[in-house]
C-alpha atoms as a PDB file:
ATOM      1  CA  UNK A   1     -18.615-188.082 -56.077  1.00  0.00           C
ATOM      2  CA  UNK A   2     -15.626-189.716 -54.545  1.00  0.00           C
ATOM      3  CA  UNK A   3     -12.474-187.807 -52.892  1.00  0.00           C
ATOM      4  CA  UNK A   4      -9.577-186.897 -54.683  1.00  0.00           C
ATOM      5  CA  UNK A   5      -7.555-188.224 -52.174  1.00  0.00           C
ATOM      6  CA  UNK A   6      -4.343-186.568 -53.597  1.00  0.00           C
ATOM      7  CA  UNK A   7      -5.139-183.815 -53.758  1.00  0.00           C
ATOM      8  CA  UNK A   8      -6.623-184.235 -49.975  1.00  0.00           C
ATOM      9  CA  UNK A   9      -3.008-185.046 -49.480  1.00  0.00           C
ATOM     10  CA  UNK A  10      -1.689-181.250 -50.529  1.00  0.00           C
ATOM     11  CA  UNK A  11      -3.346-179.899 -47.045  1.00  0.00           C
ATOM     12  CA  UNK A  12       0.032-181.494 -45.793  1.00  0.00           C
ATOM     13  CA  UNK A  13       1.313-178.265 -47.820  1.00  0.00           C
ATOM     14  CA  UNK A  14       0.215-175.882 -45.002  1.00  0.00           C
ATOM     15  CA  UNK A  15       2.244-176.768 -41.237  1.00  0.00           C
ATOM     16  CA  UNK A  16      -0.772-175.034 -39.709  1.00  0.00           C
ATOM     17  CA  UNK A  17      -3.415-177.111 -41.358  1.00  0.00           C
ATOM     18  CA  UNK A  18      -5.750-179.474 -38.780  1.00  0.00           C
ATOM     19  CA  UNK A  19      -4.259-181.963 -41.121  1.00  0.00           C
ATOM     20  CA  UNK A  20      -1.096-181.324 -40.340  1.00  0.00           C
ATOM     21  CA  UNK A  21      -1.496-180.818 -36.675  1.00  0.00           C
ATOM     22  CA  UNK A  22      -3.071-184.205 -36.761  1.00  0.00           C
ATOM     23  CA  UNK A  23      -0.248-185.608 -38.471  1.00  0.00           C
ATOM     24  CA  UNK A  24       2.033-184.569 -35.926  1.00  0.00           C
ATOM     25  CA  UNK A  25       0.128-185.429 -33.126  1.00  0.00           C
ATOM     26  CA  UNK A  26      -0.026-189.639 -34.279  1.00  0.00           C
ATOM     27  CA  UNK A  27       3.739-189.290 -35.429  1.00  0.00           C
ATOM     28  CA  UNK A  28       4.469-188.251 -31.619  1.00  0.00           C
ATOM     29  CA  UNK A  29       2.144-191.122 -30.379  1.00  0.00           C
ATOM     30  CA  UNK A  30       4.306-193.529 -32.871  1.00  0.00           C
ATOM     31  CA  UNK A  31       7.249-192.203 -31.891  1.00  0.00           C
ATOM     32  CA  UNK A  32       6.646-192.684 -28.266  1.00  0.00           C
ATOM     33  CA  UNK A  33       5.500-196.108 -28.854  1.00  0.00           C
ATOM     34  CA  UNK A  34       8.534-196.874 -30.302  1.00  0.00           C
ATOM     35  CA  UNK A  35      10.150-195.920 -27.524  1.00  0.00           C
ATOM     36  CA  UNK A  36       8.638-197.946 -25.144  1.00  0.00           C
ATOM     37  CA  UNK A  37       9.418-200.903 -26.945  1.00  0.00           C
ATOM     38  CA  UNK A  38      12.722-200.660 -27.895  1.00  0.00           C
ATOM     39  CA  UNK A  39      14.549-202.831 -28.251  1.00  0.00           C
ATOM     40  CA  UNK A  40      12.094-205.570 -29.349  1.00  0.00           C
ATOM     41  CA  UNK A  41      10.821-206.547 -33.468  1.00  0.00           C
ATOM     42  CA  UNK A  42       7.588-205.066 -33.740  1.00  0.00           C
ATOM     43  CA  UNK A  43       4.652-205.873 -36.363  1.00  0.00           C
ATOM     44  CA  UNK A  44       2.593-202.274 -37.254  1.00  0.00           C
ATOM     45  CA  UNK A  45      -0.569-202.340 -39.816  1.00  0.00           C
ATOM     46  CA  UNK A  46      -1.602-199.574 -41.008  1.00  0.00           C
ATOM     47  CA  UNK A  47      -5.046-199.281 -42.888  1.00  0.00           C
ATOM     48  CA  UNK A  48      -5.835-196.975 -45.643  1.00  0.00           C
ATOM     49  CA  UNK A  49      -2.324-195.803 -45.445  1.00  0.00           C
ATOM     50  CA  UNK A  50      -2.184-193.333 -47.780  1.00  0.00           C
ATOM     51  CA  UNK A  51       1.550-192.594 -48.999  1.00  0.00           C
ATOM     52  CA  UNK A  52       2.835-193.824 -45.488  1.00  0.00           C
ATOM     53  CA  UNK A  53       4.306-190.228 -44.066  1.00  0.00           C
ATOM     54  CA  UNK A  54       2.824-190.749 -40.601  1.00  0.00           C
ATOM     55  CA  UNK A  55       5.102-194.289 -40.116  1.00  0.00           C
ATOM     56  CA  UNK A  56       7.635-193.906 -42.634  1.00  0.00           C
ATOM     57  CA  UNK A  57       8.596-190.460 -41.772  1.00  0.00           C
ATOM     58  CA  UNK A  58       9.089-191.017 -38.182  1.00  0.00           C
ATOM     59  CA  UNK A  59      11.205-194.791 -38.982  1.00  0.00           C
ATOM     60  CA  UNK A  60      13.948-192.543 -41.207  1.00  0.00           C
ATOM     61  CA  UNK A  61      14.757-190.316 -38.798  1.00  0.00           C
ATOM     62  CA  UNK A  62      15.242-193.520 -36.001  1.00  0.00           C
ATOM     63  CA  UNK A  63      18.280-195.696 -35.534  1.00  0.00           C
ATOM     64  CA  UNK A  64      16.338-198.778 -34.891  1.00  0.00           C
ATOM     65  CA  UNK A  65      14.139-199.065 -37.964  1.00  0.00           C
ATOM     66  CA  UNK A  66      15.223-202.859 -38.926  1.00  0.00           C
ATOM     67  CA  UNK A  67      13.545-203.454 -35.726  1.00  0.00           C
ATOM     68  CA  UNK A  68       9.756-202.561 -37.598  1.00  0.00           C
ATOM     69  CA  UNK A  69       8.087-205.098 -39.913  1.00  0.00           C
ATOM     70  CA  UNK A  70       4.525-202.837 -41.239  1.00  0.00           C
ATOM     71  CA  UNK A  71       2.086-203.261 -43.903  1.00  0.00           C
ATOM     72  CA  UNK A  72       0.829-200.336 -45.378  1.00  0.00           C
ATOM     73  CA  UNK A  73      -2.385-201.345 -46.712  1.00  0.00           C
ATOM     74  CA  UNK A  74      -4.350-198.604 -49.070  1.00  0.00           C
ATOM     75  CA  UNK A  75      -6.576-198.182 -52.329  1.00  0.00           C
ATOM     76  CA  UNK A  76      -5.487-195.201 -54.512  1.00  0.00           C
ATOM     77  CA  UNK A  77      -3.178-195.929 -57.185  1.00  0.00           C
ATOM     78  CA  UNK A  78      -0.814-192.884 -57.130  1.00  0.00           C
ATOM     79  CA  UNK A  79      -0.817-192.888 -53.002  1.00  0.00           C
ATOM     80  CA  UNK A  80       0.511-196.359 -53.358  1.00  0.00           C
ATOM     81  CA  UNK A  81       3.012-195.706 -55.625  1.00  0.00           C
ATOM     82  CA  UNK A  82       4.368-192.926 -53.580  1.00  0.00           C
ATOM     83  CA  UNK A  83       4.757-195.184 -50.294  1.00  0.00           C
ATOM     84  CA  UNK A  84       6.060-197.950 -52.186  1.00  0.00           C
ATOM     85  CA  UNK A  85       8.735-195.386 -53.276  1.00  0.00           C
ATOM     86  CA  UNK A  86       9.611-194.151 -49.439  1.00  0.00           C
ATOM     87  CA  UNK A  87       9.347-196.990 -48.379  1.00  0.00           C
ATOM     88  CA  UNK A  88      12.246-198.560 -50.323  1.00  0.00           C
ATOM     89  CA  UNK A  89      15.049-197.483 -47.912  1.00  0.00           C
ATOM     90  CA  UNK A  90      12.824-200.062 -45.419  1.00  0.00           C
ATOM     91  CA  UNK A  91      13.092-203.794 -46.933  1.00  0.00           C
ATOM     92  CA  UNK A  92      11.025-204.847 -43.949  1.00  0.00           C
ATOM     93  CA  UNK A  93       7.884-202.554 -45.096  1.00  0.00           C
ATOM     94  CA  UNK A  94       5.484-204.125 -47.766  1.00  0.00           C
ATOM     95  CA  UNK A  95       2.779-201.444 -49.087  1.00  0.00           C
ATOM     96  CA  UNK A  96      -0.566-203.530 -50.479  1.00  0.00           C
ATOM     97  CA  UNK A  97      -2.844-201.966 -52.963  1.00  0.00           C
ATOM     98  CA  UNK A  98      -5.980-202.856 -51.533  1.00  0.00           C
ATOM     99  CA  UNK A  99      -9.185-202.145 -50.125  1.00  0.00           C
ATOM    100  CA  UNK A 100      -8.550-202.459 -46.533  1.00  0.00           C
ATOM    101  CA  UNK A 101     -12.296-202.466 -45.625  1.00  0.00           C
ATOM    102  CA  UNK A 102     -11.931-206.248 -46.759  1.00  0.00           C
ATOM    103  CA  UNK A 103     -10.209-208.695 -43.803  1.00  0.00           C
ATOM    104  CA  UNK A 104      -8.448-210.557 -46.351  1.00  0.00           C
ATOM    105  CA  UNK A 105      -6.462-207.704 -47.034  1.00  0.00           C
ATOM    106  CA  UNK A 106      -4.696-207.734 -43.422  1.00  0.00           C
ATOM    107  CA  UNK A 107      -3.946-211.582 -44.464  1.00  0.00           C
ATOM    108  CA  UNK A 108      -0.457-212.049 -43.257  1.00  0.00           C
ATOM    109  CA  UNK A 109       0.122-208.740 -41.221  1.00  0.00           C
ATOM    110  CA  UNK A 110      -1.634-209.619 -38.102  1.00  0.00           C
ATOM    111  CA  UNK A 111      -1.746-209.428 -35.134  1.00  0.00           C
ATOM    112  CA  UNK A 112      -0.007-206.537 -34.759  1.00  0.00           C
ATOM    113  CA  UNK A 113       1.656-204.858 -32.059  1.00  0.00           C
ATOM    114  CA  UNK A 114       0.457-201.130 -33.521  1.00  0.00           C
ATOM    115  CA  UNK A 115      -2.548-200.830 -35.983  1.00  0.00           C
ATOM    116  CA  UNK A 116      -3.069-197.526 -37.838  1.00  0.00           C
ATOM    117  CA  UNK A 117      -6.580-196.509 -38.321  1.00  0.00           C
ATOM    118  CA  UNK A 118      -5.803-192.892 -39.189  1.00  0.00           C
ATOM    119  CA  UNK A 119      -8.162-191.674 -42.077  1.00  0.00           C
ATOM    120  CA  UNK A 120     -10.691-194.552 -41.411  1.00  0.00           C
ATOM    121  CA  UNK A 121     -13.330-193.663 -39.137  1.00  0.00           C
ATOM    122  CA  UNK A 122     -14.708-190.103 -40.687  1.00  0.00           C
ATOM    123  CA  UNK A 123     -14.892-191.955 -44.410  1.00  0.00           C
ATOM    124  CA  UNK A 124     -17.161-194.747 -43.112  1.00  0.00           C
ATOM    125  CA  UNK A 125     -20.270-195.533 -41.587  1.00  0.00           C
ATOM    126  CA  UNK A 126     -21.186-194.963 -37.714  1.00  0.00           C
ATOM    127  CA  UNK A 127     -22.066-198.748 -37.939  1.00  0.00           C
ATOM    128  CA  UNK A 128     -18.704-199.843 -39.261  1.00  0.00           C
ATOM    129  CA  UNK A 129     -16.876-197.409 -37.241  1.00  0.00           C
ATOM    130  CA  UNK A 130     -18.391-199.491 -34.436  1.00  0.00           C
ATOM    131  CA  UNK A 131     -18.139-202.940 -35.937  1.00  0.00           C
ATOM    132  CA  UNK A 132     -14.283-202.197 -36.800  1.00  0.00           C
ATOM    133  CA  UNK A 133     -13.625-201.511 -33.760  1.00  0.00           C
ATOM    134  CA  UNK A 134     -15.618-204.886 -32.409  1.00  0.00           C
ATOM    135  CA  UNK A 135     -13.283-206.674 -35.100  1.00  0.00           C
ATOM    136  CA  UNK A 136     -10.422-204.899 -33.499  1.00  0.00           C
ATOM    137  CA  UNK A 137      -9.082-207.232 -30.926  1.00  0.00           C
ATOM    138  CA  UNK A 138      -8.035-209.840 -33.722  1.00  0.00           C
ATOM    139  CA  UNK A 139      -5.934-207.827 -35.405  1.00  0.00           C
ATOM    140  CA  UNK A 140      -3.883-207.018 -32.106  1.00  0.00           C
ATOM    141  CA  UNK A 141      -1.409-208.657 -30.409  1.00  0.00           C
ATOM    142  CA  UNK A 142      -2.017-208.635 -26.687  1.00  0.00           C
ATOM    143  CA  UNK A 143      -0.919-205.231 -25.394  1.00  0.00           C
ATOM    144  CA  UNK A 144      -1.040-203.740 -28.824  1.00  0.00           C
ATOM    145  CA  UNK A 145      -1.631-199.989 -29.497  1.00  0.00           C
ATOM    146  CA  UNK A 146      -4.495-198.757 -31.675  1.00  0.00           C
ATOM    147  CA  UNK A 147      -4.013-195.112 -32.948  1.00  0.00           C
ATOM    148  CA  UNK A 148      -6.977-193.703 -34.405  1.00  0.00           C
ATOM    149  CA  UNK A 149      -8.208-190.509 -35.641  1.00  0.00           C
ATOM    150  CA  UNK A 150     -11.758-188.568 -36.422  1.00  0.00           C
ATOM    151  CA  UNK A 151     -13.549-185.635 -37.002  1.00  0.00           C
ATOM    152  CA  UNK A 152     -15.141-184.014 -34.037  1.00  0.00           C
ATOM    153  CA  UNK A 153     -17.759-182.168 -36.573  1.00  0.00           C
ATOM    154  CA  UNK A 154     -21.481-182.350 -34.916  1.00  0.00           C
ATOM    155  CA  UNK A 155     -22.538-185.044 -34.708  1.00  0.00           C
ATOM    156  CA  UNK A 156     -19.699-185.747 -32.584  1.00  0.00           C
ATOM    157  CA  UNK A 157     -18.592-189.763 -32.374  1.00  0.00           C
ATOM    158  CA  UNK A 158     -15.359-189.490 -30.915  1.00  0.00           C
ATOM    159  CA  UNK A 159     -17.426-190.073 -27.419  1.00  0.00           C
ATOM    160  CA  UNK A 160     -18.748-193.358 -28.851  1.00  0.00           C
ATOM    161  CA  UNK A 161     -15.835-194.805 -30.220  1.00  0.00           C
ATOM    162  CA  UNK A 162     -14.381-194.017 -27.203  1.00  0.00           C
ATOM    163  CA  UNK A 163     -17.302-195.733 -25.100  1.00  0.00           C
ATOM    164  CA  UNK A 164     -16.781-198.809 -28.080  1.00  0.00           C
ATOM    165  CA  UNK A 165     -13.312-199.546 -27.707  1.00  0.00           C
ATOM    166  CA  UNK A 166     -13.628-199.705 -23.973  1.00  0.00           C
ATOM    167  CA  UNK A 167     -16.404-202.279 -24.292  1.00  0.00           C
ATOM    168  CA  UNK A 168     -14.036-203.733 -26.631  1.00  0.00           C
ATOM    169  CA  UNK A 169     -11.269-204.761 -24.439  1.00  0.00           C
ATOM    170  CA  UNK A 170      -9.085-201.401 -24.628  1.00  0.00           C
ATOM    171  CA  UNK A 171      -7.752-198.911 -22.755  1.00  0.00           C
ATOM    172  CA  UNK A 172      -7.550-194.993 -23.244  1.00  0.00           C
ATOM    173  CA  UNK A 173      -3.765-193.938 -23.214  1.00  0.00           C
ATOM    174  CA  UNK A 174      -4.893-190.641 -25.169  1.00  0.00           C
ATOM    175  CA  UNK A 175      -7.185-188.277 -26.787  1.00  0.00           C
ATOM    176  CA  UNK A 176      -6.351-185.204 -28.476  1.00  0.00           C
ATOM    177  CA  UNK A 177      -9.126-182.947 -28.856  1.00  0.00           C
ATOM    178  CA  UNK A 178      -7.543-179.191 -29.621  1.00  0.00           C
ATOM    179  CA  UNK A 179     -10.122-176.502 -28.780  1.00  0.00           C
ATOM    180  CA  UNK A 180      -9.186-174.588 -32.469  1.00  0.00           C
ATOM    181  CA  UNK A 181     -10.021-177.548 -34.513  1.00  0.00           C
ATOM    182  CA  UNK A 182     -12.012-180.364 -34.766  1.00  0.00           C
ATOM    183  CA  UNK A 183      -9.628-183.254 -35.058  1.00  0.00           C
ATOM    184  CA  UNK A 184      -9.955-185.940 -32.907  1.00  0.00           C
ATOM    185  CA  UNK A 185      -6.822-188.287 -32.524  1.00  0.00           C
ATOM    186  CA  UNK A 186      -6.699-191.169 -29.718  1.00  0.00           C
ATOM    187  CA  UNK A 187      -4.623-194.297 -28.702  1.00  0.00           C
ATOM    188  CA  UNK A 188      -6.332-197.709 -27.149  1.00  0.00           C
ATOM    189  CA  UNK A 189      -4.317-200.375 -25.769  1.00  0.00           C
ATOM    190  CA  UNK A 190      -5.289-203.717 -26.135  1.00  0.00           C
ATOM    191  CA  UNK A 191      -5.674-205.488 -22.619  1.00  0.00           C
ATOM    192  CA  UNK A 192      -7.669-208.534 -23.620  1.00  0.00           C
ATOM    193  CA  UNK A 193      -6.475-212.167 -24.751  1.00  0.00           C
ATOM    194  CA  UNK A 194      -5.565-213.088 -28.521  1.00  0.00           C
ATOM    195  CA  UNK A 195      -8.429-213.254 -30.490  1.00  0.00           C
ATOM    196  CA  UNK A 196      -9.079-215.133 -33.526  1.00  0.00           C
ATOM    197  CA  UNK A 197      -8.829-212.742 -37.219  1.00  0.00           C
ATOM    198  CA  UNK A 198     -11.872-210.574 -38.001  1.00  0.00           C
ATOM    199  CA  UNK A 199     -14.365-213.411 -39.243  1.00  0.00           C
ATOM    200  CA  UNK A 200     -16.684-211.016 -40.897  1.00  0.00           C
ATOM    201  CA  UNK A 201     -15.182-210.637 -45.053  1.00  0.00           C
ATOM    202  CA  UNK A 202     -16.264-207.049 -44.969  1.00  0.00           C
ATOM    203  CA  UNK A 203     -14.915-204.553 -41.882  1.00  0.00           C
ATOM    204  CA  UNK A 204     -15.970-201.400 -43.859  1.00  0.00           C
ATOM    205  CA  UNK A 205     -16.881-199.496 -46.683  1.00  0.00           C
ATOM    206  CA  UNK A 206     -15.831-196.234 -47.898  1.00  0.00           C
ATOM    207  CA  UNK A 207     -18.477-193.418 -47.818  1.00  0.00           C
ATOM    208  CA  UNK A 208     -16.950-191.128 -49.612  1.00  0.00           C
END
């Protein structure tokens, strides 16, 4: 049976909600990021975007938005149609219906300076979780940010992707691990050279 993934979205509904925690903890992590690059143009993917809140909500309450070009890449019909709406006030946002386990989907958007994997990694396979992150590096620009989330439900991964994206070129700026909940949010930064795009058709595939 496959997730309702709106009506995963109405967890949003409750401030106090791990989902909601979570969500505030990656729009501080864009926010900040933001920061520290101001005043440049920046490129940001995001992958199974959802309806976009995590980006889009922090750009409208910034003065510098024009300065973000994103791609909001995601599946669901009605989630689409919901970014695509926020997203109008932002002519420099596109919002993709596709499946965003497939590299052609990212044609066009990278490298990027911030990729979203929020949502990805507890929906997938422990093998793609580790063969995204592999394909990683060429969809960054050098010195990009990778902001990443996942369940810290036994079996815990969140020490393996950790251990992956370090053999991967990146380094830790955070992990959020809250002692209440088992949400796992972290940021990698890119250190490595440019890399050529993810040569492998298929990066993932949804488990659920």
């Amino acid at each position: 049976m496959t997730t309702d993934w709106n009506a995963w979205h109405s967890l949003y509904d409750d401030p106090e909600s791990g989902l909601s925690r979570r969500l505030r903890v990656i729009q501080g992590l864009i926010g900040d990021w933001l920061d520290r690059t101001a005043p440049d143009d920046v490129r940001v993917v995001s992958a199974c975007a959802g309806d976009g809140r995590d980006l889009l909500q922090v750009l409208r309450n910034r003065g510098d938005a024009k300065r973000v070009t994103a791609t909001l890449l995601e599946y669901d019909e009605e989630n689409v149609a919901r970014a695509r709406s926020a997203a109008a006030e932002f002519p420099a946002i596109a919002v993709r219906q596709v499946d965003a386990g497939r590299a052609e989907s990212y044609d066009g958007a990278i490298p990027a300076d911030l990729v979203l994997m929020a949502g990805v990694f507890g929906n997938i396979s422990d093998e793609d979780v580790q063969a995204t992150i592999e394909a990683l590096p060429g969809m960054c620009e050098p010195g990009a940010l990778v902001i990443w989330t996942r369940h810290r439900g036994a079996p815990d991964l969140t020490p393996a992707i950790r251990s992956w994206f370090t053999a991967s070129g990146f380094i830790e700026e955070s992990f959020f691990a809250p002692d209440d909940v088992e949400v796992g949010v972290g940021s990698h930064r890119y250190t490595g050279p440019p890399q050529p795009p993810p040569a492998n058709s298929t990066l993932f595939t949804f488990t659920r």
